[in-house]
Protein backbone atom coordinates (compact mmCIF):
# COMPACT_ATOMS: atom_id res chain seq x y z
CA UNK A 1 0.00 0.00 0.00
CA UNK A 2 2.74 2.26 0.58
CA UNK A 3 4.07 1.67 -2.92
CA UNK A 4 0.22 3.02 -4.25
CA UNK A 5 0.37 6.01 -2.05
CA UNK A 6 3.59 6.94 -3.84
CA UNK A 7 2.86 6.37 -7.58
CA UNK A 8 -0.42 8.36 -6.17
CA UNK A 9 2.11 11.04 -4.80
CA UNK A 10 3.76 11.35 -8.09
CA UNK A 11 0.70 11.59 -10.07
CA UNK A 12 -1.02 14.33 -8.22
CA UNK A 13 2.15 16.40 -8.26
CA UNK A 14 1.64 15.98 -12.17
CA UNK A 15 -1.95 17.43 -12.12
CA UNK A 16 -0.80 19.66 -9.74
CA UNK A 17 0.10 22.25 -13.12
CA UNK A 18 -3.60 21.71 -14.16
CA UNK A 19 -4.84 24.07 -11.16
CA UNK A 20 -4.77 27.05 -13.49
CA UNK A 21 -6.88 24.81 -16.32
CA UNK A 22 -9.31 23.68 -13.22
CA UNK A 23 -10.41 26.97 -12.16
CA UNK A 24 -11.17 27.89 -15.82
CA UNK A 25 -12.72 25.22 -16.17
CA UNK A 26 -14.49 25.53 -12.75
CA UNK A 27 -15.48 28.97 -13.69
CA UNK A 28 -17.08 28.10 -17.55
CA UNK A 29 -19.11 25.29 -15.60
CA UNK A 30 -20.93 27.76 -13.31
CA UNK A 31 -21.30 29.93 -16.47
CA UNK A 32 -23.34 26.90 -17.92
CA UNK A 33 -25.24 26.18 -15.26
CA UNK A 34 -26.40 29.84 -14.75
CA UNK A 35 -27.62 30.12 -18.07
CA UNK A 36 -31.15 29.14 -17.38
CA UNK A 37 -33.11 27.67 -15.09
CA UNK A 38 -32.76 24.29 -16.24
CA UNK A 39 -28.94 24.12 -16.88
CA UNK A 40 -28.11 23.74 -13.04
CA UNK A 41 -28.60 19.87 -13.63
CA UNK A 42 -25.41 19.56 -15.58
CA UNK A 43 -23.00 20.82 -13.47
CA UNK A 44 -22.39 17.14 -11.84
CA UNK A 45 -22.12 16.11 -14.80
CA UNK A 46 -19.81 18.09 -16.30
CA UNK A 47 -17.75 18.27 -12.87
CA UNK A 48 -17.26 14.61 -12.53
CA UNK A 49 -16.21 14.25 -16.63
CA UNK A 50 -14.09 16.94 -16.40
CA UNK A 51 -11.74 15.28 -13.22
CA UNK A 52 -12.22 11.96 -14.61
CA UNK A 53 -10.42 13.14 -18.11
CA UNK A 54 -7.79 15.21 -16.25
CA UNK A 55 -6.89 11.99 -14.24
CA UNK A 56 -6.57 10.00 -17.50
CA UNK A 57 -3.77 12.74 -18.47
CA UNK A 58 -1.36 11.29 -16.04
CA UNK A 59 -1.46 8.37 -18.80
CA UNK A 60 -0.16 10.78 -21.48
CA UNK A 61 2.52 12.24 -19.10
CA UNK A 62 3.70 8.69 -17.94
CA UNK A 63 4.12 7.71 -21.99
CA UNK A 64 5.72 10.85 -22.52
CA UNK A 65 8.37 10.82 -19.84
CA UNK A 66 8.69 6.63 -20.42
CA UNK A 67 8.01 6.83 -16.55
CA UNK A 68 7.07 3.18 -16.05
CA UNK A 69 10.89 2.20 -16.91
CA UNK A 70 12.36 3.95 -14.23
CA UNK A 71 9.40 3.01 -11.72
CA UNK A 72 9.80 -0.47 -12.17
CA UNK A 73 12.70 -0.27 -10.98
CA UNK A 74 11.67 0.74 -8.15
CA UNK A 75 10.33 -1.49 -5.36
CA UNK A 76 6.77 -1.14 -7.28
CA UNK A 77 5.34 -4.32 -9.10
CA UNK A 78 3.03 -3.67 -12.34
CA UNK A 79 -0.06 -4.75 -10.44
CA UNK A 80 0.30 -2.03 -7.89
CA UNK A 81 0.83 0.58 -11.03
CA UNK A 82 -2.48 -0.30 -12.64
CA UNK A 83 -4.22 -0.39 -9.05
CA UNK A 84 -2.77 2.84 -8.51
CA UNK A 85 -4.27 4.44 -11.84
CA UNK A 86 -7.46 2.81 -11.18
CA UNK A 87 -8.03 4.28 -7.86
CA UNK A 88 -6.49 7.80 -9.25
CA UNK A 89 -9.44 7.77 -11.89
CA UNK A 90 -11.89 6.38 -9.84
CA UNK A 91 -11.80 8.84 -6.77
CA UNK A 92 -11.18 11.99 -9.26
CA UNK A 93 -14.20 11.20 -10.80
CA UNK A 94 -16.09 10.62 -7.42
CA UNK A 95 -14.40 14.00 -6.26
CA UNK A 96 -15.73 15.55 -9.11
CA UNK A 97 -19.51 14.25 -8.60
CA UNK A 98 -19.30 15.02 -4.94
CA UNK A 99 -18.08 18.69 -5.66
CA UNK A 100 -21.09 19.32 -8.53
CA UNK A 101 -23.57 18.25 -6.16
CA UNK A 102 -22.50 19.86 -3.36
CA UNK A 103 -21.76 23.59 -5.22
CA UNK A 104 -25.12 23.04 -7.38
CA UNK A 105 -27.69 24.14 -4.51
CA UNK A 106 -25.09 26.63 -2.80
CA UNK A 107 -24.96 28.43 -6.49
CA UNK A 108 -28.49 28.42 -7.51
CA UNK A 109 -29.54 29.98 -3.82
CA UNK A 110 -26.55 32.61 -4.64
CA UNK A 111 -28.28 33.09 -8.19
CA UNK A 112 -31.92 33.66 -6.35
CA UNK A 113 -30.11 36.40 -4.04
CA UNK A 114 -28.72 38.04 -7.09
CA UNK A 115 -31.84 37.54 -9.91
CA UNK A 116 -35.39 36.99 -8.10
CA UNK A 117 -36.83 37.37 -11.14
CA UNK A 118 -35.53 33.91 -12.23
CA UNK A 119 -35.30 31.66 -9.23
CA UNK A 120 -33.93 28.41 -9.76
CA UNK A 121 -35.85 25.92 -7.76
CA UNK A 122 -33.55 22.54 -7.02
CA UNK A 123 -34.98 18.99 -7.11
CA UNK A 124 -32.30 17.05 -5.05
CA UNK A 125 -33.40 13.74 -6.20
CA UNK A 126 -33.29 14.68 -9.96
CA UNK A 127 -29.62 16.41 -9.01
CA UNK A 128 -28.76 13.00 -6.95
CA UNK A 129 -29.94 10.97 -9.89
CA UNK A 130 -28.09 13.27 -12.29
CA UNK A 131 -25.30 13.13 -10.27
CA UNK A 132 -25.13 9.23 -10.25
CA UNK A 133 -25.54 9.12 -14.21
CA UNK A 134 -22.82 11.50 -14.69
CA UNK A 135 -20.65 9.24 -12.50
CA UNK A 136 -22.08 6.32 -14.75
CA UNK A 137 -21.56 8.04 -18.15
CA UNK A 138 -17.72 8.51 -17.37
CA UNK A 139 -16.93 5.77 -15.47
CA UNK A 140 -18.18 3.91 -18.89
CA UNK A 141 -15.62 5.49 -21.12
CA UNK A 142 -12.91 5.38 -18.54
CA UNK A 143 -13.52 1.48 -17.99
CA UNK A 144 -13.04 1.23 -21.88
CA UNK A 145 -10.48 3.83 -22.58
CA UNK A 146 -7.82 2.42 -19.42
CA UNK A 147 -7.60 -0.95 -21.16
CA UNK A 148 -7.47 0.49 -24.69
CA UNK A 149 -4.23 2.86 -23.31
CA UNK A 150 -2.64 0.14 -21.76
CA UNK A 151 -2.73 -1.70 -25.27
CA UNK A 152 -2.46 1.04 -27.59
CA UNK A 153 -0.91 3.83 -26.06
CA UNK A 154 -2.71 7.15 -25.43
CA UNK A 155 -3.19 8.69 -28.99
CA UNK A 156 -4.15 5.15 -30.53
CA UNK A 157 -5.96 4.48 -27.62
CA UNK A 158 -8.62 6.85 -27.57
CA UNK A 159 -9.47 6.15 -30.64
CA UNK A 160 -10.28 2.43 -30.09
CA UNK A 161 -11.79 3.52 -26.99
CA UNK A 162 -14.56 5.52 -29.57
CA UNK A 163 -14.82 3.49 -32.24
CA UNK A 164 -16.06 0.59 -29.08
CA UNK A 165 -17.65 3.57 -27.08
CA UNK A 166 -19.45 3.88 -30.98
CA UNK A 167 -19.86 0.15 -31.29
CA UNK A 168 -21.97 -0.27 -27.97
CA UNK A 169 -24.20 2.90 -28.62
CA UNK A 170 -25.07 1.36 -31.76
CA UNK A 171 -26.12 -1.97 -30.41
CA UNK A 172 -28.32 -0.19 -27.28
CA UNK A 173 -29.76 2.13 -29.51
CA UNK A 174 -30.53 -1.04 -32.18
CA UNK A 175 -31.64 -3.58 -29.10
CA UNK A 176 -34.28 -0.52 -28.12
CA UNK A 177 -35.61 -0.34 -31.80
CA UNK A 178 -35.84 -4.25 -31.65
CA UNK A 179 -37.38 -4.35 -28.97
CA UNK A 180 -39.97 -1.19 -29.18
CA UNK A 181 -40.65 -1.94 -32.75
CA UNK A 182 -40.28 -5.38 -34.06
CA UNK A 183 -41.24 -7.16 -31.15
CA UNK A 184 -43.78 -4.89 -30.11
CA UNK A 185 -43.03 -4.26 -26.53
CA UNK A 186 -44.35 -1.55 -25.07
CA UNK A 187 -41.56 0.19 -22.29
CA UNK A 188 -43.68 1.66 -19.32
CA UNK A 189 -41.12 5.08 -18.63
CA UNK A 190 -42.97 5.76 -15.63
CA UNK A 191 -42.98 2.04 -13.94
CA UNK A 192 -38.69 2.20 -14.91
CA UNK A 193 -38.66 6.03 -13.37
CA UNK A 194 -40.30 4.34 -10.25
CA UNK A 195 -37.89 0.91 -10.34
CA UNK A 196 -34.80 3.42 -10.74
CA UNK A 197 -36.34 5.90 -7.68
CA UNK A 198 -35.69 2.64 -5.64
CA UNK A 199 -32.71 0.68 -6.71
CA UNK A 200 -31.27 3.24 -8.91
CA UNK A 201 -28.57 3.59 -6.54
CA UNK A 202 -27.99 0.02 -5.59
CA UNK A 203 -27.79 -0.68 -9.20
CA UNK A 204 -25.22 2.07 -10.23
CA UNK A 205 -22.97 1.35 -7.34
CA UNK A 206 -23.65 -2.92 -8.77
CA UNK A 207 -22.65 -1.78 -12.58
CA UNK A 208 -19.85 0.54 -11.64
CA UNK A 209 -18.28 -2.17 -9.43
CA UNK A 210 -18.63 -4.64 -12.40
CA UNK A 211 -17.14 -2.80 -15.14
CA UNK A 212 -14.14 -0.98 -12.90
CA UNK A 213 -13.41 -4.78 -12.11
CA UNK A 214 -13.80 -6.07 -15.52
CA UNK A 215 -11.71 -3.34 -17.03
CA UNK A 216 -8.77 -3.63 -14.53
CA UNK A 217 -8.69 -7.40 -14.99
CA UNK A 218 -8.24 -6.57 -18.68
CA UNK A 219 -5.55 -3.61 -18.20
CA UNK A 220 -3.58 -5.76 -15.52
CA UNK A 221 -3.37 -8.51 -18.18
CA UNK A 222 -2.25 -6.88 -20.71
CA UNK A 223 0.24 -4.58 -19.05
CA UNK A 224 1.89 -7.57 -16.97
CA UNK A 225 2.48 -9.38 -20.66
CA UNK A 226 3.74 -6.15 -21.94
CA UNK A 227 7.63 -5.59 -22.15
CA UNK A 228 8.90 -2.54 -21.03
């Protein structure tokens, strides 16, 4: 664990030159979500895929700078390296969800103090369930894009990672029409919007586990056959 906590070390000292890019960022995010009075739900979103792609940068720098020579030969093992990139990504992105939910209620009651004439009225289960697909959405192409870096490299990578990312929307989107129109199911929105009210969160927290696992398996198995 102490061998994690340093490759950690190293890679937040990396992002560390994105704080000027972050509050920019940060900034052009409350822009968007004080342009109307709907716009407020996609600051969690946009929060937790911004910190999730800045974590995958640490990829890019470690290619770069042919870091993973030099750190393997250090007491570090290539299991811990992938673990540590894994938890990077996946608590950058959580830190980013948190945040946007968190800031999206103390911002809109700033925006009522400033503009009463266009108050901004929070629903925190929408925002929680917002928050959760944003978390879902990115954790989805950061499960597929880790795997596809570790097996083509960062620039090659990503775009594997959306000609698959491509590849699955085109097989939900075609099992929806098959199902809707060929086979002539009717899909009751409200009885899902109920089902999701009450598992929704069990069943996020069930898929992200899943695919996280899934996708380190695959990433750990193809960096521990890969020469460096």
């Amino acid at each position: 664990m102490k061998e994690i906590c340093g490759l950690i070390k190293k890679d937040m000292l990396n992002l560390s030159s994105y704080k000027i890019s972050l509050l920019v960022m940060f900034v052009c995010v409350l822009a968007i979500g004080g342009a109307g009075e709907e716009m407020w739900k996609y600051i969690p979103i946009v929060m937790t895929t911004m910190t999730g792609m800045i974590a995958l940068s640490t990829f890019s720098y470690d290619e770069l700078a042919k870091s993973d020579e030099y750190v393997l030969s250090l007491p570090v093992n290539k299991k811990e390296i992938v673990v540590e990139k894994y938890i990077l990504v996946i608590s950058m992105a959580l830190i980013g969800g948190i945040i946007g939910f968190i800031i999206t209620p103390i911002f809109a009651h700033i925006l009522n103090n400033i503009r009463a004439d266009n108050i901004i009225n929070i629903d925190y289960n929408s925002l929680l369930f917002t928050t959760l697909g944003g978390l879902f959405g990115i954790s989805l192409i950061l499960a597929i894009q880790i795997p596809s870096i570790y097996k083509w490299g960062t620039e090659k990578g990503r775009i594997q990672m959306f000609i698959l990312f491509f590849i699955i929307i085109l097989l939900a989107l075609g099992i929806a029409y098959l199902v809707t129109h060929n086979l002539g199911i009717n899909i009751n929105i409200e009885a899902i919007n109920v089902f999701f009210q009450r598992f929704g969160i069990l069943i996020v927290v069930c898929l992200l586990t899943l695919m996280y696992y899934i996708s380190y398996r695959i990433s750990y198995k193809i960096f521990r056959n890969k020469k460096n």
